[in-house]
N, C-alpha and C. Protein backbone atom coordinates (compact mmCIF):
# COMPACT_ATOMS: atom_id res chain seq x y z
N UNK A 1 102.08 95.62 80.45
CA UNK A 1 101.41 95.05 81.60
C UNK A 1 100.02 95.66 81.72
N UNK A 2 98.99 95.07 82.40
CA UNK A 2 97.85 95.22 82.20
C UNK A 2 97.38 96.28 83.09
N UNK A 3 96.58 97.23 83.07
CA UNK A 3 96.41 97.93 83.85
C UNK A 3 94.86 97.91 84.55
N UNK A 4 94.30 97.62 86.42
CA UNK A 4 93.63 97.57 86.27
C UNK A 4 93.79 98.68 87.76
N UNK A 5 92.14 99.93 87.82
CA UNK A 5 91.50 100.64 88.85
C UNK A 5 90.68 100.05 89.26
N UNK A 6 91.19 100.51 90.46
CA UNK A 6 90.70 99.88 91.84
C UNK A 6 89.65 100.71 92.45
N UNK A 7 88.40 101.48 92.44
CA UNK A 7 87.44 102.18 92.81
C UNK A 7 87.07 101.78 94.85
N UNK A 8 87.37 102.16 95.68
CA UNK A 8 86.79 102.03 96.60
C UNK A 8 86.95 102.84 97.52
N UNK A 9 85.88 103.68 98.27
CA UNK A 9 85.81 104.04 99.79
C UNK A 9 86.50 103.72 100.77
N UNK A 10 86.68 102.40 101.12
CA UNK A 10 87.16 102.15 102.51
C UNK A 10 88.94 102.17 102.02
N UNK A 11 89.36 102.63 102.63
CA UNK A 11 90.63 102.72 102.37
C UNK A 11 91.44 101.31 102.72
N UNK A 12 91.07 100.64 103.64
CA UNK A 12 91.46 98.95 104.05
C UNK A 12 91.30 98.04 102.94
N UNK A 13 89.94 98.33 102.43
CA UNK A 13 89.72 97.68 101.34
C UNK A 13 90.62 97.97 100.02
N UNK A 14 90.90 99.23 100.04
CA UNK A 14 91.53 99.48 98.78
C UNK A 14 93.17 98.99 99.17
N UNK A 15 93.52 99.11 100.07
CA UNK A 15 95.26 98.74 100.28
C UNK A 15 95.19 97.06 100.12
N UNK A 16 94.39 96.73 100.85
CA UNK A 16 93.98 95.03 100.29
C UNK A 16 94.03 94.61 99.08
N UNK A 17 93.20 95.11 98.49
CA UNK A 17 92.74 94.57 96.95
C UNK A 17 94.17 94.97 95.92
N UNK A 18 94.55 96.04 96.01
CA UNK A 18 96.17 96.74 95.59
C UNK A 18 96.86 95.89 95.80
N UNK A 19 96.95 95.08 96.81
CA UNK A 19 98.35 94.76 96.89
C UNK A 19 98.02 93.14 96.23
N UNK A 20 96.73 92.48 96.38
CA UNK A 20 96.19 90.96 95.94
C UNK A 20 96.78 91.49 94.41
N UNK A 21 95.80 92.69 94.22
CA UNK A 21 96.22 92.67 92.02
C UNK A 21 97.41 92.73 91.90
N UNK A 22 98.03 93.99 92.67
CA UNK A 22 100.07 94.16 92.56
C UNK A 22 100.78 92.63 92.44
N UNK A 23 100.30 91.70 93.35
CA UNK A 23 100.55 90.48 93.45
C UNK A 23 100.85 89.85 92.31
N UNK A 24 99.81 90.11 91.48
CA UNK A 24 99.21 88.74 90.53
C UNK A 24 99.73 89.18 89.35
N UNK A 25 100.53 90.69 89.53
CA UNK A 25 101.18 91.08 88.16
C UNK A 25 100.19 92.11 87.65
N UNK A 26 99.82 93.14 87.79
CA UNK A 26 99.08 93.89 87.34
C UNK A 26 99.65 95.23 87.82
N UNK A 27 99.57 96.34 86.89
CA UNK A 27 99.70 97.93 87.32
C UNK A 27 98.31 97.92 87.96
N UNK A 28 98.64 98.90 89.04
CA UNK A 28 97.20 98.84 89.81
C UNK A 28 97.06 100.77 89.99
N UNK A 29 95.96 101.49 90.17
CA UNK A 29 96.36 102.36 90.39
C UNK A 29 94.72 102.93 91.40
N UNK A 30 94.17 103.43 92.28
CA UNK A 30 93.49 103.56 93.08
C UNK A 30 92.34 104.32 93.56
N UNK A 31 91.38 104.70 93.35
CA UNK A 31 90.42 106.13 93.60
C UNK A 31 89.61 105.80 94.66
N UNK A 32 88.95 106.72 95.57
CA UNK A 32 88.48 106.87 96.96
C UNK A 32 86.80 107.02 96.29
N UNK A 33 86.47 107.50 94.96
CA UNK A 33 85.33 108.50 94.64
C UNK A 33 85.12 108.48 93.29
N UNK A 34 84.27 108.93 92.97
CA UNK A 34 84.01 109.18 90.96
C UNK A 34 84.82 109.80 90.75
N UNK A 35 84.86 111.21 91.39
CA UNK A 35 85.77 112.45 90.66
C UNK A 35 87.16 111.59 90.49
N UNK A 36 87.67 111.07 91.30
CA UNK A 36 89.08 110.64 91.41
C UNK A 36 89.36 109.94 90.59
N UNK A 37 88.60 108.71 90.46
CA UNK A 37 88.22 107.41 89.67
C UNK A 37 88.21 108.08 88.10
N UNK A 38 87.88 109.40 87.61
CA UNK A 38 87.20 109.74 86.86
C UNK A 38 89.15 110.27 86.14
N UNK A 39 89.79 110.87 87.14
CA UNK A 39 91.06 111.78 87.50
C UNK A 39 91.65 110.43 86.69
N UNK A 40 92.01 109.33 87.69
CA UNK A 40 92.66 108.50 87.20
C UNK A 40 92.60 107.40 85.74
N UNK A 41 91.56 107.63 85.38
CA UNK A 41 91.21 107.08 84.24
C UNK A 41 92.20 107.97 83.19
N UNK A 42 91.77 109.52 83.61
CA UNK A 42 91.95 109.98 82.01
C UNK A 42 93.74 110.30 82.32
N UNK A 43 94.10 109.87 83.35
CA UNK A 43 95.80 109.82 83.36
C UNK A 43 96.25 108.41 83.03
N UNK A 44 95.72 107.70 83.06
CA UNK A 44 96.41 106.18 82.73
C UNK A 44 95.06 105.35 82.44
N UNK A 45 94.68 105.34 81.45
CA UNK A 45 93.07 104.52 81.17
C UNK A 45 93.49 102.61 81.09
N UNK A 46 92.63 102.26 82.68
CA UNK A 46 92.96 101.38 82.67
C UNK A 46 92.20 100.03 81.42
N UNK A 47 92.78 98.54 81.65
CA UNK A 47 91.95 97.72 80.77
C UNK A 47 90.78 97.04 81.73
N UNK A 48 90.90 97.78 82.86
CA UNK A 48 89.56 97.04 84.15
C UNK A 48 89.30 97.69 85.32
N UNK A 49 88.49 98.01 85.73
CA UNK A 49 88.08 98.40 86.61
C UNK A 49 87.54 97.24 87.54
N UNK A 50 87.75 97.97 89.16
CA UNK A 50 87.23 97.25 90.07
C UNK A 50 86.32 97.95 90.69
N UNK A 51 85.14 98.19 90.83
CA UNK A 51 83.92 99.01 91.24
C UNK A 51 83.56 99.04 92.17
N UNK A 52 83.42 99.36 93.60
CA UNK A 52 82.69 99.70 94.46
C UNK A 52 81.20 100.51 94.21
N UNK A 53 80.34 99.88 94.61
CA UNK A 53 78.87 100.00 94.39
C UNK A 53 78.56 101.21 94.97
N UNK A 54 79.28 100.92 96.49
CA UNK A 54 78.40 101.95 97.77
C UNK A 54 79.95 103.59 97.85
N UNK A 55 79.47 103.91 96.67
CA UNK A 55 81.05 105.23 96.85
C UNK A 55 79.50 106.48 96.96
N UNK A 56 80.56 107.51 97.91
CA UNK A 56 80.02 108.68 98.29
C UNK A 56 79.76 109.41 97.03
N UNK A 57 78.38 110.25 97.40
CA UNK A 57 78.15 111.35 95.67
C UNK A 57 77.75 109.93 94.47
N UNK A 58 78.12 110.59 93.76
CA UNK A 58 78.21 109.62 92.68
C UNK A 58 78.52 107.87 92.52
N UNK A 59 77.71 106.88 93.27
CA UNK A 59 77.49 105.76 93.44
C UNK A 59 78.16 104.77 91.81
N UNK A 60 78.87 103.84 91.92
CA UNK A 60 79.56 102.77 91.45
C UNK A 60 79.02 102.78 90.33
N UNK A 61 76.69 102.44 90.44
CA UNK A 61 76.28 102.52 89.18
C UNK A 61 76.43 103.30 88.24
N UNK A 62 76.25 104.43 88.57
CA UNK A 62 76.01 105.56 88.14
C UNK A 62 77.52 105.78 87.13
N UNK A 63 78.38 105.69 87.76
CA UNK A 63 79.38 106.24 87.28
C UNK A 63 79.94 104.87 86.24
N UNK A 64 79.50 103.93 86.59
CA UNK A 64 79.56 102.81 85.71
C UNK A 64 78.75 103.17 84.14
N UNK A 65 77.55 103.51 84.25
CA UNK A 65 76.98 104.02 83.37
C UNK A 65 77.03 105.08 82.79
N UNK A 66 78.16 106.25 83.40
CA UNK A 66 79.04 107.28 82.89
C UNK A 66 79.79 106.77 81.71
N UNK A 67 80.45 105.74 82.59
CA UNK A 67 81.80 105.33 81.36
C UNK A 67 80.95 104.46 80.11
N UNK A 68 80.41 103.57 80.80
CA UNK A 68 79.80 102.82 78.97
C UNK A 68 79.23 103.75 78.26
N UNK A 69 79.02 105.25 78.78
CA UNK A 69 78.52 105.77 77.58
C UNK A 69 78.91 106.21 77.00
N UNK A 70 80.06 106.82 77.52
CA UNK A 70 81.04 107.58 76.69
C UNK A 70 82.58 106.86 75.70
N UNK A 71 82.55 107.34 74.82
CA UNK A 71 83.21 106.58 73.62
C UNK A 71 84.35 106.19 73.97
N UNK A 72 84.96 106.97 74.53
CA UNK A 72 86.52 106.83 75.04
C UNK A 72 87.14 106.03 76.47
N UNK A 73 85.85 105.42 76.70
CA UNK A 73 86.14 104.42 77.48
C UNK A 73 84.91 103.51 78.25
N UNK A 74 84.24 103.19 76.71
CA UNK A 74 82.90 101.90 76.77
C UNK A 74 83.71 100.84 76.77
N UNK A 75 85.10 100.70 76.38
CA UNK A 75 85.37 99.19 76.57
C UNK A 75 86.28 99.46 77.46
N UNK A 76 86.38 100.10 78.30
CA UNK A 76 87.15 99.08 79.74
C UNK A 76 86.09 98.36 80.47
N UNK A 77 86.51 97.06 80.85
CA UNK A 77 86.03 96.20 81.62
C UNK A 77 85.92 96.65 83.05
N UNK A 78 84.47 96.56 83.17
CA UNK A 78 83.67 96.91 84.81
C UNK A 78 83.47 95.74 85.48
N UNK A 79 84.15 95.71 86.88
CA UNK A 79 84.21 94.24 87.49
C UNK A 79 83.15 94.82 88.71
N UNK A 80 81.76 95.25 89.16
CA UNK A 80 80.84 95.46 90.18
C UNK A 80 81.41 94.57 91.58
N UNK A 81 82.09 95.57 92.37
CA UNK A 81 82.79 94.66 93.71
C UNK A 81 81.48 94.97 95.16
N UNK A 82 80.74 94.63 95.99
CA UNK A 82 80.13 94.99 97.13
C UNK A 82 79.96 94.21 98.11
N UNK A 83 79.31 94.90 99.06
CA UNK A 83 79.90 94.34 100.31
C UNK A 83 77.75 93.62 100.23
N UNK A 84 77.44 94.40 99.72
CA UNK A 84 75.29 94.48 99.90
C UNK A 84 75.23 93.93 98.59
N UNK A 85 75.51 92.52 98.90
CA UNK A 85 74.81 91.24 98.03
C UNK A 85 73.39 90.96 98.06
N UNK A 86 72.24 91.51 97.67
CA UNK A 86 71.02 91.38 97.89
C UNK A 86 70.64 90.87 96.71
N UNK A 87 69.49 90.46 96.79
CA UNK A 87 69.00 89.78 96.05
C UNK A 87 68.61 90.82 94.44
N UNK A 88 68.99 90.88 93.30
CA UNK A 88 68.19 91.77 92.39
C UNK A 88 69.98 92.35 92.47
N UNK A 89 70.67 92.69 93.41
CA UNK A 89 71.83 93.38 93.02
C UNK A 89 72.64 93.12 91.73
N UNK A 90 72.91 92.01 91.84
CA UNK A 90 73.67 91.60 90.81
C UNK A 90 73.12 91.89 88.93
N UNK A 91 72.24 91.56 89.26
CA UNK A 91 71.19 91.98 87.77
C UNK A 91 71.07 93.59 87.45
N UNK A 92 71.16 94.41 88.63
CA UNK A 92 71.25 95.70 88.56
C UNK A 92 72.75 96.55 87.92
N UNK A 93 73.83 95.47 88.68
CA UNK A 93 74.58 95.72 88.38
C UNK A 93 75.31 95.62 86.86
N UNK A 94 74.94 94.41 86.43
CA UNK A 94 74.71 94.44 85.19
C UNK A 94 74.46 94.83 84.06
N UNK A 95 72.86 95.37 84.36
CA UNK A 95 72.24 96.32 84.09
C UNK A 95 72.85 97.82 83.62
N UNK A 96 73.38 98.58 84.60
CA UNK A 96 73.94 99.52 84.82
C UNK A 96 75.36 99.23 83.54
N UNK A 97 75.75 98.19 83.02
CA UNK A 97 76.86 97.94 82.13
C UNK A 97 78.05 97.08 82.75
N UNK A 98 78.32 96.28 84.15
CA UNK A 98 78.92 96.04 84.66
C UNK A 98 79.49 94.82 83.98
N UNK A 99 80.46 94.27 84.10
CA UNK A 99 80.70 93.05 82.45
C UNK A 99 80.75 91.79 84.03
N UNK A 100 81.00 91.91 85.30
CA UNK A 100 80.94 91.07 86.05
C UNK A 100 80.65 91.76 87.43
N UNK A 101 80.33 90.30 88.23
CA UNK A 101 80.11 90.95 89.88
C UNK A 101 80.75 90.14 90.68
N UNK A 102 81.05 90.41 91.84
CA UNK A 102 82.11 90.34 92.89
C UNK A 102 81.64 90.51 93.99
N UNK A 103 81.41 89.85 95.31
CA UNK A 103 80.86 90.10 96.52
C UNK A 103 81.72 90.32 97.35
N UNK A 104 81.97 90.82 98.74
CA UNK A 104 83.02 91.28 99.28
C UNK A 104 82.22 90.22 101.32
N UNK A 105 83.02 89.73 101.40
CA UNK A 105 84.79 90.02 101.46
C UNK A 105 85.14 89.12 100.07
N UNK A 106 86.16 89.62 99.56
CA UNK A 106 87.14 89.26 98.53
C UNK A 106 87.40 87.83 98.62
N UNK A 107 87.21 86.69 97.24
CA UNK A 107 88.07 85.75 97.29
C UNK A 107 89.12 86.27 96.93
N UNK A 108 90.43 85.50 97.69
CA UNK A 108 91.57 85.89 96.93
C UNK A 108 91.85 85.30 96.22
N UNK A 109 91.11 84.06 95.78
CA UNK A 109 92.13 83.23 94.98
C UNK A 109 91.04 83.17 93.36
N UNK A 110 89.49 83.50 93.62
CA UNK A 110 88.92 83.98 92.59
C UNK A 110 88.80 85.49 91.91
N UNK A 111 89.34 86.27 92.53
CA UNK A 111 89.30 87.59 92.06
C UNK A 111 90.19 87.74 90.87
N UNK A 112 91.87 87.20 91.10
CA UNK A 112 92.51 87.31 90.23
C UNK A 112 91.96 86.32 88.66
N UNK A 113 91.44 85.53 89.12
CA UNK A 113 91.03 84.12 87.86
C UNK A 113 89.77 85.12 87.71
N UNK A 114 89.02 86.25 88.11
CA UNK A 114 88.31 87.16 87.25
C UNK A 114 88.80 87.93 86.29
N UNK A 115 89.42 88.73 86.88
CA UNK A 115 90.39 89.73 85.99
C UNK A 115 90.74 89.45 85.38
N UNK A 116 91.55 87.80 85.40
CA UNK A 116 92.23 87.67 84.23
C UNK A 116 91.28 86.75 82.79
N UNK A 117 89.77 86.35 83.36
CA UNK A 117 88.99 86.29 82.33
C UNK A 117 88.69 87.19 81.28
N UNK A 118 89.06 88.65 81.99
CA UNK A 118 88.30 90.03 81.44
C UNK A 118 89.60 90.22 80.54
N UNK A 119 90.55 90.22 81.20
CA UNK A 119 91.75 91.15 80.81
C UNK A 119 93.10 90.03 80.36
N UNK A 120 92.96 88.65 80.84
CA UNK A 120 94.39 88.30 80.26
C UNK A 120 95.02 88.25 81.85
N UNK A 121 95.81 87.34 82.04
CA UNK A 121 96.81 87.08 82.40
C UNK A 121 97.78 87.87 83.75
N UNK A 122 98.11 88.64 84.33
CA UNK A 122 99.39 89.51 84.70
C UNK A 122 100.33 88.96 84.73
N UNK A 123 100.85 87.63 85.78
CA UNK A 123 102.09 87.61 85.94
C UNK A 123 102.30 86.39 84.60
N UNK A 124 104.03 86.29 84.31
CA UNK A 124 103.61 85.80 83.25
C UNK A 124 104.75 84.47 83.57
């Protein structure tokens, strides 16, 4: 089964989005922060990430551009999720290595038909 992290701050947001992916057939597993995000990777390296842009310390990009650089996990798929859709964001995000972007509030019914562009499928 596919495994995808869930990166976000607001904790509402993250029990939300958990339970939409849990839904759709996916191992889901959760971080508040980089360090955590960073924790949970190297315990279960997922096949996708879900990114929060606006995380405390170490910001979404940044740490987005952590992982594409490093060898051992340039190919998990970066899905850029935010709430500050501005204009130039999306290209930034990109930029930064993001393989897609996502505006918040959440579709529910396009988020999963993302993931599963990136990653395949969950429920089967």
């Amino acid at each position: 089964m596919a495994r995808v992290l869930i990166v976000d701050d607001n904790p509402t947001n993250l029990k939300l989005v958990a339970y939409l992916v849990r839904a759709n057939g996916y191992e889901v597993d959760t971080a508040g922060d980089a360090p955590a995000a960073q924790a949970a990777i190297a315990a279960h390296k997922p096949q996708l990430i879900l990114m929060d842009l606006q995380l405390p310390g170490i910001d979404g990009l940044e740490l987005t551009r952590r992982l594409k650089n490093e060898p051992a996990t340039s190919d998990i798929k970066i899905v850029a999720v935010t709430a500050y859709a501005m204009k130039g964001d999306e290209e930034k995000a990109l930029a930064a290595g993001c393989d897609d972007y996502v505006t918040k509030p959440i579709d529910t019914r396009a988020l999963p038909a993302t993931i599963a562009k990136h990653i395949g499928g969950g429920k089967s």
